[in-house]
N, C-alpha and C. Protein backbone atom coordinates (compact mmCIF):
# COMPACT_ATOMS: atom_id res chain seq x y z
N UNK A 1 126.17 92.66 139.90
CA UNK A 1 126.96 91.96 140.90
C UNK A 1 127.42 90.65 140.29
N UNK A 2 128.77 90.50 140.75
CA UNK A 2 129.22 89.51 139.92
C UNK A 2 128.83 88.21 140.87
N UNK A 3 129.40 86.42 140.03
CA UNK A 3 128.59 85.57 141.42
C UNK A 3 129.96 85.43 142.24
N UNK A 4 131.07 85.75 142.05
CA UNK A 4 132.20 85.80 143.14
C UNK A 4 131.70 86.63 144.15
N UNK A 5 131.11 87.81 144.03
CA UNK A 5 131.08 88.88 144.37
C UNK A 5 129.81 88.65 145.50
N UNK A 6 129.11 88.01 145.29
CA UNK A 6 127.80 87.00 145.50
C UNK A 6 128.49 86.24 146.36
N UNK A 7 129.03 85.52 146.11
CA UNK A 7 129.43 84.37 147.18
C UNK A 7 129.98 84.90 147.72
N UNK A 8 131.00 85.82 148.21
CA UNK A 8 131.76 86.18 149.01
C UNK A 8 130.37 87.12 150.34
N UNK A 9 129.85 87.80 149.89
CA UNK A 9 128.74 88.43 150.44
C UNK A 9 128.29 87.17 151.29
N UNK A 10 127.56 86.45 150.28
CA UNK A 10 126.80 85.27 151.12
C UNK A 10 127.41 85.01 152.79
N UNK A 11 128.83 84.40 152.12
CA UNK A 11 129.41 84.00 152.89
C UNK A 11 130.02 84.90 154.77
N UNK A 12 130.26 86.40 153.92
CA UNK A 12 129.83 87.02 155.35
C UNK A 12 128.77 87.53 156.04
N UNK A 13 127.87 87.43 155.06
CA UNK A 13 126.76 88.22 155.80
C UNK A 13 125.25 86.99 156.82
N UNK A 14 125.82 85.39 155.56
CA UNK A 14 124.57 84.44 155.73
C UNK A 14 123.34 84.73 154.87
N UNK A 15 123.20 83.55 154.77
CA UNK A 15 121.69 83.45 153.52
C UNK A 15 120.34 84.62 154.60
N UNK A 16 120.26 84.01 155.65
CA UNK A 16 119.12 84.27 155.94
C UNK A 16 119.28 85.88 155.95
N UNK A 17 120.25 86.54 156.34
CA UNK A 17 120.61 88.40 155.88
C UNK A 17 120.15 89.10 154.85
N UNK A 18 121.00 88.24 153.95
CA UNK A 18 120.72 88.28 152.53
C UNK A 18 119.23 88.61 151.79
N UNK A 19 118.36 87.56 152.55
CA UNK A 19 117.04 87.82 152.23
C UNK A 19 116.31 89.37 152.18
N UNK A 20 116.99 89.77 153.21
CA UNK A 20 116.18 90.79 153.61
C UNK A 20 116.67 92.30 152.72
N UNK A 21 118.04 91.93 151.96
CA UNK A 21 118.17 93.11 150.90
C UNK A 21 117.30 92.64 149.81
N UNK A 22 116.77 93.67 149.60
CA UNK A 22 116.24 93.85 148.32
C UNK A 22 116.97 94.27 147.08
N UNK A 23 117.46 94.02 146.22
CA UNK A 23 118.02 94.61 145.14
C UNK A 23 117.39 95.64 144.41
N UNK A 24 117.40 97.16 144.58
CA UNK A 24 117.08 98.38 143.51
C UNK A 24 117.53 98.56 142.29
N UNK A 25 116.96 99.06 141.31
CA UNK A 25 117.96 98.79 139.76
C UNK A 25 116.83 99.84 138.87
N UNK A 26 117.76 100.23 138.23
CA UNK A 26 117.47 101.53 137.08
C UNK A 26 118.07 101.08 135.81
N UNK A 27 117.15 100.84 134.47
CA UNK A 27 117.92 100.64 133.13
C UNK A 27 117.64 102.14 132.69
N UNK A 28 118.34 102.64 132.16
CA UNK A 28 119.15 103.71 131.24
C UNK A 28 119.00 103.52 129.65
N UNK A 29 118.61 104.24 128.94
CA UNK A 29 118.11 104.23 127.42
C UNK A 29 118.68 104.64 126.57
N UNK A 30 119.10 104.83 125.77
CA UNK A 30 119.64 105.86 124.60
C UNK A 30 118.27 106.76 124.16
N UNK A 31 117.44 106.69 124.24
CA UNK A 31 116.47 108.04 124.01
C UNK A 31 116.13 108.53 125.76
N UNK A 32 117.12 108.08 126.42
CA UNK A 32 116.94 109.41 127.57
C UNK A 32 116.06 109.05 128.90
N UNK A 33 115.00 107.73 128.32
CA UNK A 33 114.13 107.39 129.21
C UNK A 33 115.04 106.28 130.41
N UNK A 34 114.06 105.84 131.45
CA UNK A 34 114.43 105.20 132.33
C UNK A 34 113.38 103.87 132.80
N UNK A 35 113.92 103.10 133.42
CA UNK A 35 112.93 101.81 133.92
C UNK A 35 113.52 101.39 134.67
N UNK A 36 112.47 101.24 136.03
CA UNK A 36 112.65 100.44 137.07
C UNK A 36 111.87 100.16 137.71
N UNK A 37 110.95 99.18 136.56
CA UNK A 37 109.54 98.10 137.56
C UNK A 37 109.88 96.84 137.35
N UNK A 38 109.09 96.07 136.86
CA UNK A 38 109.13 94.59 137.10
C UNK A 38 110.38 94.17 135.85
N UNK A 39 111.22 93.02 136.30
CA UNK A 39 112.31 92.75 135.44
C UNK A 39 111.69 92.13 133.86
N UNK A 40 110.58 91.37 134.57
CA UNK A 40 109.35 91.22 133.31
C UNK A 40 109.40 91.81 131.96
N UNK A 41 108.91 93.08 132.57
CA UNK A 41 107.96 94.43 131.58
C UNK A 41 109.11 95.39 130.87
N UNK A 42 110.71 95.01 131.41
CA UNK A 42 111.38 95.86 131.00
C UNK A 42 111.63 96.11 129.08
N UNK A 43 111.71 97.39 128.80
CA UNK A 43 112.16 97.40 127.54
C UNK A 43 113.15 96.47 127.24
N UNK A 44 113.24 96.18 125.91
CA UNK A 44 114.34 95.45 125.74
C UNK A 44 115.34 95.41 124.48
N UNK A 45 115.10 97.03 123.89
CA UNK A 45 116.12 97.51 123.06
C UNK A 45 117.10 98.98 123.82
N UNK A 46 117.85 99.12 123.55
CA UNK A 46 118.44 100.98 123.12
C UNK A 46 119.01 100.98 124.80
N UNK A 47 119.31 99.89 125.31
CA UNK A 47 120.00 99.43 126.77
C UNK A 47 121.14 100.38 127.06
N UNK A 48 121.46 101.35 127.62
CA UNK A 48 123.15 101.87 127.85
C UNK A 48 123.50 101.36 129.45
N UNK A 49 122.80 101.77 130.19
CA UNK A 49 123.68 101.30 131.32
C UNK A 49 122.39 101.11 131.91
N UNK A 50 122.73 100.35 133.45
CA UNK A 50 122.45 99.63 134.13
C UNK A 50 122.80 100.01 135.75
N UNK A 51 122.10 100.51 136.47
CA UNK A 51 122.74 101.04 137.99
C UNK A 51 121.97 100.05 139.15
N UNK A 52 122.52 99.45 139.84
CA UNK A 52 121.91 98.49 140.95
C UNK A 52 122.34 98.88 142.23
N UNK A 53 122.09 98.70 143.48
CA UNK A 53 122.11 99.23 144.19
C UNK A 53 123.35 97.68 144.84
N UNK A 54 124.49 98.09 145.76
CA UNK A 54 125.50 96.91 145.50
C UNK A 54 125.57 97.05 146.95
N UNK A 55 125.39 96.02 148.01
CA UNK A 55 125.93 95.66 149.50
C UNK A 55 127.68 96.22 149.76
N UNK A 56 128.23 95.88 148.89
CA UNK A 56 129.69 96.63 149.38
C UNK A 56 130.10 97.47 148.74
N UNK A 57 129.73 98.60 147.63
CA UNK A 57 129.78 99.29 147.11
C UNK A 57 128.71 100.60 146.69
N UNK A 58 127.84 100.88 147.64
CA UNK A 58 126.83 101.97 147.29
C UNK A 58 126.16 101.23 146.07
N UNK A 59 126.37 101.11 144.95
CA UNK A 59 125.90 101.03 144.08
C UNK A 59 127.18 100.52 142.74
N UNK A 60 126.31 99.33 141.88
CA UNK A 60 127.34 98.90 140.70
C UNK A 60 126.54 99.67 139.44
N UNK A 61 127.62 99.99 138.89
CA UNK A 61 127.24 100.58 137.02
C UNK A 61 127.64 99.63 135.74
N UNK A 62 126.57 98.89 135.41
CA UNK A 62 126.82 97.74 134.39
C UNK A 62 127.02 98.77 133.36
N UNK A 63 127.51 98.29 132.56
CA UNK A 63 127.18 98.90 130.70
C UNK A 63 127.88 98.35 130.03
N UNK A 64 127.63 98.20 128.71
CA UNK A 64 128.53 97.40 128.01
C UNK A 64 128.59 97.81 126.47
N UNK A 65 129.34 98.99 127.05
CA UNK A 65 129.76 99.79 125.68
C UNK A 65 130.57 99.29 124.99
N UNK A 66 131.29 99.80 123.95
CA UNK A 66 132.32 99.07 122.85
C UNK A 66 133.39 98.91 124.11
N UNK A 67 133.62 99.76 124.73
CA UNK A 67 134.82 99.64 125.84
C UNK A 67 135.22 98.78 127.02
N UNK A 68 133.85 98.02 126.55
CA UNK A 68 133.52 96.82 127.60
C UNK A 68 133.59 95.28 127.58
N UNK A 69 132.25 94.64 127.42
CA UNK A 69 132.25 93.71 127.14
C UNK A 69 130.84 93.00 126.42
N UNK A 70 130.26 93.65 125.96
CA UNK A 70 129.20 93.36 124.90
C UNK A 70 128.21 94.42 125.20
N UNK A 71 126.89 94.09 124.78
CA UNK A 71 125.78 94.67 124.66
C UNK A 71 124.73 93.71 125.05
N UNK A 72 124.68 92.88 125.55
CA UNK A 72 124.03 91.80 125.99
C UNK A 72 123.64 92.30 127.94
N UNK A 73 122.37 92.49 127.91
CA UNK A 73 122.09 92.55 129.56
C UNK A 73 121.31 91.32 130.23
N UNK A 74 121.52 90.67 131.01
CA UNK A 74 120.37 89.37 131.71
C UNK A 74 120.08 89.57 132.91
N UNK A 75 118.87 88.68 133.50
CA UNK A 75 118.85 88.97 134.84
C UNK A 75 118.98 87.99 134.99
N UNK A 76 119.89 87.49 136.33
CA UNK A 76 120.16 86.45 136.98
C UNK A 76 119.50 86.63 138.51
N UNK A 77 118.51 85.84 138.46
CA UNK A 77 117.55 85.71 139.76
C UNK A 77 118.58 85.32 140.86
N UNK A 78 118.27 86.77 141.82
CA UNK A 78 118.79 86.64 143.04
C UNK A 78 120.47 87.23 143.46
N UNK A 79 120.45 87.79 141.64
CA UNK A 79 121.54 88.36 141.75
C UNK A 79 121.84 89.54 140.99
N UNK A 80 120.57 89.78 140.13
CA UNK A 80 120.42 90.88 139.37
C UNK A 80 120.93 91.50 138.08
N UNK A 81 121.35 92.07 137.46
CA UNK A 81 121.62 92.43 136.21
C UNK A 81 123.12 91.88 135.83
N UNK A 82 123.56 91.58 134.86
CA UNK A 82 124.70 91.17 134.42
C UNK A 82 125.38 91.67 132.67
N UNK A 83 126.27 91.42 132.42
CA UNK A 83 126.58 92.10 130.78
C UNK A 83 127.71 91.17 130.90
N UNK A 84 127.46 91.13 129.16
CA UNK A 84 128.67 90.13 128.48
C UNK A 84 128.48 89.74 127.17
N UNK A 85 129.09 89.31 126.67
CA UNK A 85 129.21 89.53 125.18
C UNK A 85 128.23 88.37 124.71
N UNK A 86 128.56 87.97 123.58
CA UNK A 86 127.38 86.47 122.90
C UNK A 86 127.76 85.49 123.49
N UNK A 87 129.42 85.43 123.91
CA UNK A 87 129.14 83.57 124.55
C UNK A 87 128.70 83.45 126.10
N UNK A 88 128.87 84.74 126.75
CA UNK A 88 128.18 85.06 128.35
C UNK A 88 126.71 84.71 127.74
N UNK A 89 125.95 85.24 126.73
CA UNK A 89 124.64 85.80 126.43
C UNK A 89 123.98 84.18 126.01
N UNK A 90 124.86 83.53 125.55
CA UNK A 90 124.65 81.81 124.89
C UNK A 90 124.99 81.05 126.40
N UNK A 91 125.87 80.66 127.18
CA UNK A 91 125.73 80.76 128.38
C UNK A 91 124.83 80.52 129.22
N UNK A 92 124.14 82.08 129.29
CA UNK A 92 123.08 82.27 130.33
C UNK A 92 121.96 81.52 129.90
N UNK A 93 121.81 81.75 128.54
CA UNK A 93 120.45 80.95 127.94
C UNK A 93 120.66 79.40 127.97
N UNK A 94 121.81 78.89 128.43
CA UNK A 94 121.41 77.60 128.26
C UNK A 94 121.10 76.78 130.00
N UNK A 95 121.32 77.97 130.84
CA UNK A 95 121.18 77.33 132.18
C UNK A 95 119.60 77.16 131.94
N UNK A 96 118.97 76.49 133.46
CA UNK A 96 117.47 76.10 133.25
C UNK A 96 116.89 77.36 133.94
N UNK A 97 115.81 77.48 133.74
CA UNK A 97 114.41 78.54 134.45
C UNK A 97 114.04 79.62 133.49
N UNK A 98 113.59 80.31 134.04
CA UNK A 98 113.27 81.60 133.45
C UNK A 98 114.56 82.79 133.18
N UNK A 99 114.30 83.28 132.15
CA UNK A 99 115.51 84.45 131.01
C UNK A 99 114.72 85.73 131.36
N UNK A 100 115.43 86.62 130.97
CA UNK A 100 115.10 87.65 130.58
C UNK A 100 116.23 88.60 130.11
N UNK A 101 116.38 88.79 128.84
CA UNK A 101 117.68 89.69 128.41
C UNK A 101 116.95 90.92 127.52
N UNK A 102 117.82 91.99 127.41
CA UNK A 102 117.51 92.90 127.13
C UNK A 102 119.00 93.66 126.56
N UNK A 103 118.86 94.46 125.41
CA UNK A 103 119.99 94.46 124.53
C UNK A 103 120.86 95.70 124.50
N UNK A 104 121.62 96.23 124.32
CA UNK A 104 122.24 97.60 123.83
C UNK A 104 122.05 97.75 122.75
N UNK A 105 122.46 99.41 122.03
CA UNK A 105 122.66 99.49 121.16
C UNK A 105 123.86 100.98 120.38
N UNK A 106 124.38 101.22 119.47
CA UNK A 106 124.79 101.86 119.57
C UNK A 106 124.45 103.70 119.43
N UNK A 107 124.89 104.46 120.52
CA UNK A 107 124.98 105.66 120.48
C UNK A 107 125.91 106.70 120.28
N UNK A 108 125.60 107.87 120.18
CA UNK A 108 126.76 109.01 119.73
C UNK A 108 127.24 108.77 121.84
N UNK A 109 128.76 109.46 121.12
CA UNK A 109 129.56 109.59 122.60
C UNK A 109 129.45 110.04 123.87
N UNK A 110 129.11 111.25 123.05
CA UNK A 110 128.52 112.26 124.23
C UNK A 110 127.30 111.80 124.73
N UNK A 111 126.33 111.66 123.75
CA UNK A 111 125.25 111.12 124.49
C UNK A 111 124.84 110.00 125.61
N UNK A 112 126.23 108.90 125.06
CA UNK A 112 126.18 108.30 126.23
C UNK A 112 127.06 108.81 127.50
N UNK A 113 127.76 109.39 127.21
CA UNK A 113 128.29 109.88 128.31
C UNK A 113 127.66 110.45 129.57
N UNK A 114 126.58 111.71 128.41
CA UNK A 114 125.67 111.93 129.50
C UNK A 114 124.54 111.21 130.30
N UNK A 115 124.24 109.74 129.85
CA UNK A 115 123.54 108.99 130.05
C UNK A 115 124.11 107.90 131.38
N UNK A 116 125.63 107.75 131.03
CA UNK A 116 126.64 107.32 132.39
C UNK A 116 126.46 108.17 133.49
N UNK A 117 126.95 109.44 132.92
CA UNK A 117 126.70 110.20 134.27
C UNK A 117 125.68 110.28 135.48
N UNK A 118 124.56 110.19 134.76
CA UNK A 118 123.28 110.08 135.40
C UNK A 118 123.25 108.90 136.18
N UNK A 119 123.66 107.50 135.59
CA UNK A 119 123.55 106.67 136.42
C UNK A 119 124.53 106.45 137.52
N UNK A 120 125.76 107.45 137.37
CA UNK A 120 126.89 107.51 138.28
C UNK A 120 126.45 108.46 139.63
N UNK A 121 125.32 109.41 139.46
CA UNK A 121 124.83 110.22 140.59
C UNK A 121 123.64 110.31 140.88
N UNK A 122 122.86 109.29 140.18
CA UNK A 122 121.59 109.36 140.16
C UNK A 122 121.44 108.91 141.77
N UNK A 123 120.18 109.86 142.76
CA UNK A 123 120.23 110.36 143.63
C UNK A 123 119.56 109.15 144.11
N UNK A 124 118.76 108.62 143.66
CA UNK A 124 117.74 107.50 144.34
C UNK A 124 118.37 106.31 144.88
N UNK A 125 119.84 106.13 144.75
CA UNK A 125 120.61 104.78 144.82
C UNK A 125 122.13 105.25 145.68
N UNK A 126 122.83 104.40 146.38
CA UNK A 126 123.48 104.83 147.42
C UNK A 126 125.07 105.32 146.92
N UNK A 127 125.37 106.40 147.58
CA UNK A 127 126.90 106.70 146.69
C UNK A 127 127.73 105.56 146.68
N UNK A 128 128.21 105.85 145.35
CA UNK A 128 129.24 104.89 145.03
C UNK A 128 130.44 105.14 145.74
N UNK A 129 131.53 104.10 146.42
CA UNK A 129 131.96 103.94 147.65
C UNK A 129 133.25 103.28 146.75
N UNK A 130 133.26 102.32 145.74
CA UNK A 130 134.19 102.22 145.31
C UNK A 130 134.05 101.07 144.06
N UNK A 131 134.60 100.59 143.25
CA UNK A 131 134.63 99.84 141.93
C UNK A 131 134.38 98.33 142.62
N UNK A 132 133.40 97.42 142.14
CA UNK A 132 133.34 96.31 142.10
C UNK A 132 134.20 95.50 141.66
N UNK A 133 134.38 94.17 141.87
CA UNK A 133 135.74 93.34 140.23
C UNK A 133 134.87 93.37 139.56
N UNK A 134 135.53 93.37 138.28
CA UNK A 134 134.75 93.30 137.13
C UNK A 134 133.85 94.26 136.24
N UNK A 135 133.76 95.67 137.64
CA UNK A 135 133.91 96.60 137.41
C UNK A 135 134.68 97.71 137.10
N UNK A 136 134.68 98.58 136.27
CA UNK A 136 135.46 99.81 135.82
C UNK A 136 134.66 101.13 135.20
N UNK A 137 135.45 102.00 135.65
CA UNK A 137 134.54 103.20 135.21
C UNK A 137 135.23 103.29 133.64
N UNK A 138 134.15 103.70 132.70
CA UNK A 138 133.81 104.06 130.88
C UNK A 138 135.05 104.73 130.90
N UNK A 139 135.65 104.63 129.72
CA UNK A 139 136.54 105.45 129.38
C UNK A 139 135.50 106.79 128.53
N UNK A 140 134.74 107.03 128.66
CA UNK A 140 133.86 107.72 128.06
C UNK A 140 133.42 109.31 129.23
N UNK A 141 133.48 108.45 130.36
CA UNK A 141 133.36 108.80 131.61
C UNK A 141 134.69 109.54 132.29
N UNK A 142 135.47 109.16 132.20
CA UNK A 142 137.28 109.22 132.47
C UNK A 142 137.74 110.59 131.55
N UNK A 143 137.16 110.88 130.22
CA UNK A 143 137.56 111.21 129.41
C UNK A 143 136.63 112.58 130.02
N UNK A 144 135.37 112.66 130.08
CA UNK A 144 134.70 113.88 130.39
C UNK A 144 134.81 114.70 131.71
N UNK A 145 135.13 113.62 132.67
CA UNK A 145 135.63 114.26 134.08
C UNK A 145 136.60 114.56 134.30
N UNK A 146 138.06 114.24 133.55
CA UNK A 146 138.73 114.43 133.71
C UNK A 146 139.27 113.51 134.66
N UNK A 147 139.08 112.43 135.36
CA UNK A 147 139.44 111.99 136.29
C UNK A 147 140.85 110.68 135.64
């Protein structure tokens, strides 16, 4: 979730609302595995995508393939996963509190493809309803569905 995207929410729903979503989130691997416990404990190599569960959109799909915008993932407390290249990634590290980033890396095509997909229907998180800003679906994705 982006923080426009954030503030605009805030702004219709009210802080005290707000509280009461919880943010859900799934990291995605290049060897296939998955994580979604403490932002802590998360792995922090072989990153492909990123699925969060989004207030006006079912659900957002971070990733930050070559087609994107880096390989760099952070968590921004209270607002959840983010991607962006080294000067987003230099950036984030220089605000104050607690970090936590966790990296991409590169994979064969297909493989990530099939690794998008999963996080595009993965059942545990709410259908996707429509593209975030700042969001876009993989050309990787586009290319295999045909869409």
């Amino acid at each position: 979730m982006w923080l426009h995207q954030f503030k605009e929410i805030v702004s219709q729903i009210g802080k005290d609302s707000l509280k009461l979503f919880i943010m859900k989130w799934r990291i995605y691997y290049g060897d296939g595995t998955t994580f979604d416990g403490s932002v802590e404990d998360a792995p922090g190599d072989n990153v492909q995508v990123i699925v969060q569960q989004s207030i006006s959109h079912g659900r957002t799909i971070i990733a930050g393939g070559r087609d994107f915008r880096g390989g760099f993932y952070w968590w921004e407390n209270d607002l959840g996963w983010n991607v962006g290249d080294n000067i987003g990634l230099i950036l984030y590290l220089t605000r104050p509190g607690w970090k936590k980033v966790v990296f991409g890396q590169t994979i064969l095509d297909e493989t990530y493809r099939e690794i998008y997909g999963q996080a595009v229907s993965d059942p545990d998180f709410p259908v996707k309803t429509g593209w975030d800003r700042g969001e876009r679906p993989s050309w990787l994705t586009w290319e295999s569905n045909g869409s």
